[in-house]
C-alpha atoms as a PDB file:
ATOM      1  CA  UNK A   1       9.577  18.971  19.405  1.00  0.00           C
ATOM      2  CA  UNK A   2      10.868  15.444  20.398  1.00  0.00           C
ATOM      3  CA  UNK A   3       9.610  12.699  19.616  1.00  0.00           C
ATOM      4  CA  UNK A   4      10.217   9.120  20.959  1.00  0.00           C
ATOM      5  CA  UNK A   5      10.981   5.838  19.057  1.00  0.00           C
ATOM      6  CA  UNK A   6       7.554   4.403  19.097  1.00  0.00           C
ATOM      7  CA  UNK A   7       5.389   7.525  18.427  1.00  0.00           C
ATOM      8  CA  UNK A   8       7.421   8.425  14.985  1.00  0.00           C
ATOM      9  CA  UNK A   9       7.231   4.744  14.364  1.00  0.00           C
ATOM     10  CA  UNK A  10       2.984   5.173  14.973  1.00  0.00           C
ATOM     11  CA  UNK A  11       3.415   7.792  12.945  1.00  0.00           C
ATOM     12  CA  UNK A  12       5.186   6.279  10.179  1.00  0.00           C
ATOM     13  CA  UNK A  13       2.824   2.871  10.886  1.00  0.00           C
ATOM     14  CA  UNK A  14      -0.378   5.664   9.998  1.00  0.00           C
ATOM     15  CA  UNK A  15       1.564   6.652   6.581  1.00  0.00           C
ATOM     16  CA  UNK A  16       2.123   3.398   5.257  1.00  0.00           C
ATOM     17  CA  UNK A  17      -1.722   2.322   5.907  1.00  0.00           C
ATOM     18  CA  UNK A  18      -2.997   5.449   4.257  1.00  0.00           C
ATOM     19  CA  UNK A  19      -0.360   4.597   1.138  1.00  0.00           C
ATOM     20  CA  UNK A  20      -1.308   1.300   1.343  1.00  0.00           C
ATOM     21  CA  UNK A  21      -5.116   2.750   0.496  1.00  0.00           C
ATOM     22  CA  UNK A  22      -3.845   4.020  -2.514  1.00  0.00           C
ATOM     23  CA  UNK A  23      -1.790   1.118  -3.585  1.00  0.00           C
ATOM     24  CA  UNK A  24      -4.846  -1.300  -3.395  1.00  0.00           C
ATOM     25  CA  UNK A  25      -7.020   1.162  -4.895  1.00  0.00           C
ATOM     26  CA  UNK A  26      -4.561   1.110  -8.268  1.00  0.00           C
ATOM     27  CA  UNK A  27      -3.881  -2.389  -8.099  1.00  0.00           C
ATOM     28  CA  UNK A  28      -7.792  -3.262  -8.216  1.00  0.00           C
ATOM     29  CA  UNK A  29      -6.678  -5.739  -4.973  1.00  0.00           C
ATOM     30  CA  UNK A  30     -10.030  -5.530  -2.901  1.00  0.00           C
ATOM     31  CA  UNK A  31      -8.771  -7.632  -0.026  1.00  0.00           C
ATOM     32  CA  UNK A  32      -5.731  -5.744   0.941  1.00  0.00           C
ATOM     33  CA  UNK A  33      -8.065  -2.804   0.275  1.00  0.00           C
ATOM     34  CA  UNK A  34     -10.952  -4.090   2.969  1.00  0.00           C
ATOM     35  CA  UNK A  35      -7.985  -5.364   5.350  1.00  0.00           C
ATOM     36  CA  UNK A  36      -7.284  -1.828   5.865  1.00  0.00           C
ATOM     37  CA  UNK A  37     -10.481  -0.670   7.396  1.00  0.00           C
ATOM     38  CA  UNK A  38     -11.944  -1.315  11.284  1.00  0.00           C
ATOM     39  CA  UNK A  39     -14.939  -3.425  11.012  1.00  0.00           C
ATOM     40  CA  UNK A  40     -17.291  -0.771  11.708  1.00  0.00           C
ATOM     41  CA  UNK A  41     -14.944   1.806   9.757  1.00  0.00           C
ATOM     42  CA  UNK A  42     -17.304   5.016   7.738  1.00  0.00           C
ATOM     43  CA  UNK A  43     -15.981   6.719   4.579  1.00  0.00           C
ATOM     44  CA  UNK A  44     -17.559   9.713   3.156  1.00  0.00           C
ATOM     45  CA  UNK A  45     -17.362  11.141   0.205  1.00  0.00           C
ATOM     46  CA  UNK A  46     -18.081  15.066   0.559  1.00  0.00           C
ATOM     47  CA  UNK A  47     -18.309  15.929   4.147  1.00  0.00           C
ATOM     48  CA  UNK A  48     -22.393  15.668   4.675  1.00  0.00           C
ATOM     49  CA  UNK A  49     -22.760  13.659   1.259  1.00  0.00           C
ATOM     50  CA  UNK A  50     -22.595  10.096   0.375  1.00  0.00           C
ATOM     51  CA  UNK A  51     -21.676   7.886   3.068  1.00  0.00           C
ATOM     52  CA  UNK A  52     -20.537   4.367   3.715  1.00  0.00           C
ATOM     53  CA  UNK A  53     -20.086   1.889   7.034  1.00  0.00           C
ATOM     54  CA  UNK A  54     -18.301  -1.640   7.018  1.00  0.00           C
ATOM     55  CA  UNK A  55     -15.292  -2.761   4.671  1.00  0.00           C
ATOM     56  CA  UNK A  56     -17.506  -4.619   2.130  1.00  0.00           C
ATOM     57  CA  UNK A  57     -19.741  -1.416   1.108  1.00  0.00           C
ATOM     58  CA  UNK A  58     -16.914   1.001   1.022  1.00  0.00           C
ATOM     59  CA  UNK A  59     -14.884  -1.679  -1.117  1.00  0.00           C
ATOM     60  CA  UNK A  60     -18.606  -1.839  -2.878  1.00  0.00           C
ATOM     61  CA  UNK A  61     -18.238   2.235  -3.422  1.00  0.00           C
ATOM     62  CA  UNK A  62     -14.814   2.375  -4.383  1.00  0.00           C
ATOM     63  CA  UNK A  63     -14.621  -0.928  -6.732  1.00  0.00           C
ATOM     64  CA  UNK A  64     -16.107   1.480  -9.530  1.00  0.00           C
ATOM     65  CA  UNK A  65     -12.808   2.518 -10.617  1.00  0.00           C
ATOM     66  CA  UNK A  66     -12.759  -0.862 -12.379  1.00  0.00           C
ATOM     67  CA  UNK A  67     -14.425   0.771 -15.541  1.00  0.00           C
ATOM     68  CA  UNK A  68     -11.106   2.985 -16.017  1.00  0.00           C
ATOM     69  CA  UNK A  69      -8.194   1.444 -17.868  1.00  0.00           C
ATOM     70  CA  UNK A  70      -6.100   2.923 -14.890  1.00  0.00           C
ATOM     71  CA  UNK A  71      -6.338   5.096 -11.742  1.00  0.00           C
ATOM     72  CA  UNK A  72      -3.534   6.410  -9.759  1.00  0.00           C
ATOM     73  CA  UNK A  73      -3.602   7.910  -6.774  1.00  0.00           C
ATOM     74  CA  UNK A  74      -1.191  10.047  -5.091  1.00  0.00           C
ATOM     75  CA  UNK A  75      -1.432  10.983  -1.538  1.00  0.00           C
ATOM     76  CA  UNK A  76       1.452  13.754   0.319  1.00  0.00           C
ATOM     77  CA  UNK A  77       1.737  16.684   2.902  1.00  0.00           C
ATOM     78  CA  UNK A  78       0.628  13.470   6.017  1.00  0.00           C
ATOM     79  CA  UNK A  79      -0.291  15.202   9.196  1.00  0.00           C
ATOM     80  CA  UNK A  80      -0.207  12.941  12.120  1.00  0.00           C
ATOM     81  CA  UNK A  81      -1.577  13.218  15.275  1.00  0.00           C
ATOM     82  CA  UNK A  82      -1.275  10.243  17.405  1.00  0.00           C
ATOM     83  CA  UNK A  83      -3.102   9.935  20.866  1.00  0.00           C
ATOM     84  CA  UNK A  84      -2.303   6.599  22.140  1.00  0.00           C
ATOM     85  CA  UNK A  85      -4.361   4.018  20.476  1.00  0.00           C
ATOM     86  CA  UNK A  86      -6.159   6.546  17.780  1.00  0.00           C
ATOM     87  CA  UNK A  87      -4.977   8.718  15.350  1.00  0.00           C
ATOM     88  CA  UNK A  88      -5.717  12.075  13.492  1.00  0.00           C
ATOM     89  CA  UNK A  89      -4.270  11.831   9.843  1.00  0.00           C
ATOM     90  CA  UNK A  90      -4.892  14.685   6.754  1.00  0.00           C
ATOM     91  CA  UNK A  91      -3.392  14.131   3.697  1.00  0.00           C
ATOM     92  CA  UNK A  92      -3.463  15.696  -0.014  1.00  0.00           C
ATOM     93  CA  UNK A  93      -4.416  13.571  -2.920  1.00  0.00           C
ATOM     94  CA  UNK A  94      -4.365  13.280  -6.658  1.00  0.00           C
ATOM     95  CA  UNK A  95      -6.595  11.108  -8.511  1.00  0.00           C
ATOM     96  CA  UNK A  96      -5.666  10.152 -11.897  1.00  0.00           C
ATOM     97  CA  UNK A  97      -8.712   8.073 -13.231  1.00  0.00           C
ATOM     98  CA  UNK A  98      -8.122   7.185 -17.354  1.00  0.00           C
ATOM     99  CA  UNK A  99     -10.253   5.941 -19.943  1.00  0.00           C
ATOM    100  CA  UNK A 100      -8.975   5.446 -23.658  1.00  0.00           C
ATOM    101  CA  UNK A 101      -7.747   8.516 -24.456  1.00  0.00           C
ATOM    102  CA  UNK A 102      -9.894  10.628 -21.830  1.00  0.00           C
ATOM    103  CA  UNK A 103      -8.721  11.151 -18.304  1.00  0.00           C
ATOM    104  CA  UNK A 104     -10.520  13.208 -15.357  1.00  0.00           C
ATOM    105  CA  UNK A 105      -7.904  14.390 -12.626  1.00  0.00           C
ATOM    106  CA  UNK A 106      -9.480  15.582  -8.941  1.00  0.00           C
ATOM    107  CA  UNK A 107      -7.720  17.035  -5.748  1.00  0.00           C
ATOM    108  CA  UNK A 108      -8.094  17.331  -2.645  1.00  0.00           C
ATOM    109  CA  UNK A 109      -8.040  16.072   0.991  1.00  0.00           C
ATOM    110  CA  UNK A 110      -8.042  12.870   2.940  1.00  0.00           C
ATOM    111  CA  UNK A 111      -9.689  13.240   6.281  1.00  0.00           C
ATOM    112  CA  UNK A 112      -8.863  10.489   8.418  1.00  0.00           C
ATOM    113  CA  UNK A 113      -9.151   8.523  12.038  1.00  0.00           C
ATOM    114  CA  UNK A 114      -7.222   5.852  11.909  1.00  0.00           C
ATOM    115  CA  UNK A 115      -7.238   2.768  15.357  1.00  0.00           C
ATOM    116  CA  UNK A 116      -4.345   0.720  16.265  1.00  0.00           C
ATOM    117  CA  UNK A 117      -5.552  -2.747  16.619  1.00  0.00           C
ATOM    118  CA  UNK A 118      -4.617  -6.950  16.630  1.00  0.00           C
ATOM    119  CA  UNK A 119      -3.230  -6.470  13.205  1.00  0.00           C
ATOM    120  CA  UNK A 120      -1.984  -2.762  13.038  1.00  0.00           C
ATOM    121  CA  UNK A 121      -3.150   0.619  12.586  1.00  0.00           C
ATOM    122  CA  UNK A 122      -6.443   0.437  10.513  1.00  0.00           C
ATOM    123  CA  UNK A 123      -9.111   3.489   8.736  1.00  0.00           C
ATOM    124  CA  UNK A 124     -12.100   4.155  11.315  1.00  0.00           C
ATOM    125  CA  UNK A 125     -12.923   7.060   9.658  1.00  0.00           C
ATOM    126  CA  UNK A 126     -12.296   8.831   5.765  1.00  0.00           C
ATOM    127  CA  UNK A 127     -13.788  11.757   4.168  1.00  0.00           C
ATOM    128  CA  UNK A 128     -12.996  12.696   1.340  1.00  0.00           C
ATOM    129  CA  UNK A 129     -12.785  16.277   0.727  1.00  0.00           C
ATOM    130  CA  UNK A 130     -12.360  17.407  -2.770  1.00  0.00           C
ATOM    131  CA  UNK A 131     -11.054  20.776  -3.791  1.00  0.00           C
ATOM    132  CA  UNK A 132      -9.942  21.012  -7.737  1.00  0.00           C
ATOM    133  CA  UNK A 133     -10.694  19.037 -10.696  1.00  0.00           C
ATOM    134  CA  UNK A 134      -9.389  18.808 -14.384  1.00  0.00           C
ATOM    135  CA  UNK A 135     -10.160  17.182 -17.502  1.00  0.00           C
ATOM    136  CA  UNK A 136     -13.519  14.832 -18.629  1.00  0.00           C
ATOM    137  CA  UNK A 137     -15.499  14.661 -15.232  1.00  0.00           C
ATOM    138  CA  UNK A 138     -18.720  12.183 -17.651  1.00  0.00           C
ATOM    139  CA  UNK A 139     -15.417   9.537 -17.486  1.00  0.00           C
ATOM    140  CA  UNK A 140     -16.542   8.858 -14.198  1.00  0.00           C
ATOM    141  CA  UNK A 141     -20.384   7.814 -13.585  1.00  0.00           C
ATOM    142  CA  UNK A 142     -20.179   7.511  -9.978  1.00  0.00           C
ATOM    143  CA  UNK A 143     -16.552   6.031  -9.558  1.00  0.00           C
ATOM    144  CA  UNK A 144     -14.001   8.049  -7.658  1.00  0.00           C
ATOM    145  CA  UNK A 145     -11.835   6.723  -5.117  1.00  0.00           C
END
């Protein structure tokens, strides 16, 4: 397969946003965190389940991990499919989420649509699709990011 210049460099563009999730996520740092999403962006946790629409009530959702002394969140294996000005992006992740001297670790997938736009490629779309989990799941109430 051959790729041109500017579709490995959407591609790459998609990677860094969806890293960029999980780097604003750790750092607690809400408005790089919104700045990510389209303004009428949905992320869903469980495909069906709980479900969110605009930047302010995911960040809303996803701020709980501020009752954890630390979270981190690893994300590999991108697929990218880019069709002009949209893309198709799956991930795995790792959640780390750490309390004292408790921890709770989940797994899974990141389902994602992503939009090019005015200030770069931006999350119209995330479900989260979990698959494994390990450790003290009562650490997290109903934080999980």
């Amino acid at each position: 397969m051959t790729s041109t210049l500017g579709e490995l460099a959407d591609r790459l563009a998609v990677i860094d946003t969806v890293i960029a999730y999980a780097t604003a996520v750790d750092a607690r740092d809400w408005e790089s965190f919104a700045a990510l999403y389209t303004a009428d962006a949905v992320w869903e946790y469980r495909a069906g389940g709980e479900r969110w629409v605009g930047p302010a009530a995911i960040v809303a959702r996803v701020r709980g991990v501020e009752k954890f002394d630390a979270t981190q969140h690893y994300v590999t294996n991108h697929v990218v499919d880019v069709h002009g000005d949209e893309a198709g992006h799956t991930c795995y992740y790792e959640a780390r989420h750490l309390r004292g001297d408790r921890q709770f670790v989940a797994g899974g997938r990141y389902r994602d649509r992503l939009r090019r736009t005015g200030s770069g490629w931006r999350i119209a779309e995330r479900t989260l699709l979990g698959v494994w989990s390990e450790g003290d799941p009562s650490i997290l109430g109903d934080a999980e990011g």
